[in-house]
Protein backbone atom coordinates (compact mmCIF):
# COMPACT_ATOMS: atom_id res chain seq x y z
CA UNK A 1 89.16 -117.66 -15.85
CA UNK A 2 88.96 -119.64 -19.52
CA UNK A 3 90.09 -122.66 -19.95
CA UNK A 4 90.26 -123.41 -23.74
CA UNK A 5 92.84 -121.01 -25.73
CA UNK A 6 90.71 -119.41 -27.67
CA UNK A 7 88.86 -118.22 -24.90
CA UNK A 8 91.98 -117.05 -23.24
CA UNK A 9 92.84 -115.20 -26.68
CA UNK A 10 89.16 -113.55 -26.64
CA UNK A 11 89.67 -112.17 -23.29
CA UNK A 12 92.97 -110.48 -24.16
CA UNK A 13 91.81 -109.14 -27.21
CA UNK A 14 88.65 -107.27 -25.45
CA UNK A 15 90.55 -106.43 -22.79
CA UNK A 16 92.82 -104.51 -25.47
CA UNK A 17 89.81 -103.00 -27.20
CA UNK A 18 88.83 -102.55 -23.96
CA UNK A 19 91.33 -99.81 -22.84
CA UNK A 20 92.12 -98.74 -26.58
CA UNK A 21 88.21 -97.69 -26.28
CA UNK A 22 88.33 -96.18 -22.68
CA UNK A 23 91.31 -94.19 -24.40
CA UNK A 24 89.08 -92.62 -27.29
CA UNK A 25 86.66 -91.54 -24.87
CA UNK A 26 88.64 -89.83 -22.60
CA UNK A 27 90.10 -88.04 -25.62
CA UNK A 28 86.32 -87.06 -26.70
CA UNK A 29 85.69 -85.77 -23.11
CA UNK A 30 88.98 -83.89 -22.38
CA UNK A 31 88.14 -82.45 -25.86
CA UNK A 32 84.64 -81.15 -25.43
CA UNK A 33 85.66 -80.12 -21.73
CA UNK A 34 88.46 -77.85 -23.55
CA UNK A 35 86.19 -76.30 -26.01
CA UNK A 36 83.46 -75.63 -23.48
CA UNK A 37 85.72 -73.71 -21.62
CA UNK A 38 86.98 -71.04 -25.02
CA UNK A 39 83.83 -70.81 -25.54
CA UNK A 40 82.72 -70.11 -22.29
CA UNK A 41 85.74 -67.56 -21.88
CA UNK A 42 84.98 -66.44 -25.49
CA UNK A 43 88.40 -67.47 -26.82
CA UNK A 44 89.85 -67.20 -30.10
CA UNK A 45 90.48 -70.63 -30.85
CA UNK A 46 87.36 -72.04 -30.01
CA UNK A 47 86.23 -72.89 -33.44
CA UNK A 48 89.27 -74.66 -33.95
CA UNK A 49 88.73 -76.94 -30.60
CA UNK A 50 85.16 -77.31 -31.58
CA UNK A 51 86.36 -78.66 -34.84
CA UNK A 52 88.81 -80.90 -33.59
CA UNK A 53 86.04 -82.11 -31.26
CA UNK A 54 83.79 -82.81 -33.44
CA UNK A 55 86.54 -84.79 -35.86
CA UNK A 56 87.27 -87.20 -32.72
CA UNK A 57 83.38 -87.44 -32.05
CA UNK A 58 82.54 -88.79 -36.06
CA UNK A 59 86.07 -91.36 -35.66
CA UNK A 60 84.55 -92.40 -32.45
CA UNK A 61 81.23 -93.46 -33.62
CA UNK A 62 82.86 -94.32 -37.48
CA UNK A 63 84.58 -96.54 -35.27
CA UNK A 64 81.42 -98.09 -33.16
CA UNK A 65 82.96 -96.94 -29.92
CA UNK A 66 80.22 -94.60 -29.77
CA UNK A 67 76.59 -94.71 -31.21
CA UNK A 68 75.44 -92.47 -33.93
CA UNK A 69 72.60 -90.98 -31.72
CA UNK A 70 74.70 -89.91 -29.08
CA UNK A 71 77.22 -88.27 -31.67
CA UNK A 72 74.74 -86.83 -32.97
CA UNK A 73 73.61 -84.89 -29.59
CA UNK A 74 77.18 -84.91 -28.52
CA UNK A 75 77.90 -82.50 -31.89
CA UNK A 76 74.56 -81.09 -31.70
CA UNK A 77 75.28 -79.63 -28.18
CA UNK A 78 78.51 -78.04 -28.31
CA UNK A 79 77.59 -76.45 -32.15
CA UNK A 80 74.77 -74.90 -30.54
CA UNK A 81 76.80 -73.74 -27.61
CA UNK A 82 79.21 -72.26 -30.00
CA UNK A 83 76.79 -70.65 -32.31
CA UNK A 84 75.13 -68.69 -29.03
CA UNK A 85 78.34 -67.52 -28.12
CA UNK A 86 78.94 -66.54 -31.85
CA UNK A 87 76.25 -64.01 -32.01
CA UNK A 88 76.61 -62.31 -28.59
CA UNK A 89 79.98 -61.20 -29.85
């Protein structure tokens, strides 16, 4: 534990960007997880999740919670996913 104050202030505030980061991810997962699934069961909406995806995916790494490389595969991954499922309809 820290003994000076501003150590003790330090290690609230990362604790806080802590969980407000663990938050964002989750959000990106549930979100890819979601679209996945339309466009595995060739939904409707699955552009739409996609896109909504992909929006939380470029905040994330605008953000630094994530790194541009793995945005970059992240958004890279499910577009092509989509785009196969595009053309066998």
């Amino acid at each position: 534990m820290p003994n000076k104050k501003s150590a003790i202030k330090e290690l609230r505030k990362s604790e806080t960007r802590e969980k407000r980061n663990t938050i964002i991810k989750e959000t990106i997962k549930t979100l890819t997880k979601k679209s996945r699934k339309a466009i595995d069961a060739g939904e409707k909406n699955a552009q739409e999740l996609v896109a909504s995806a992909m929006k939380a995916i470029d905040k994330a790494a605008q953000k630094g919670i994530i790194k541009k490389n793995t945005r970059d595969r992240k958004k890279s991954r499910l577009h092509t996913k989509l785009n196969k499922s595009l053309k066998k309809a």
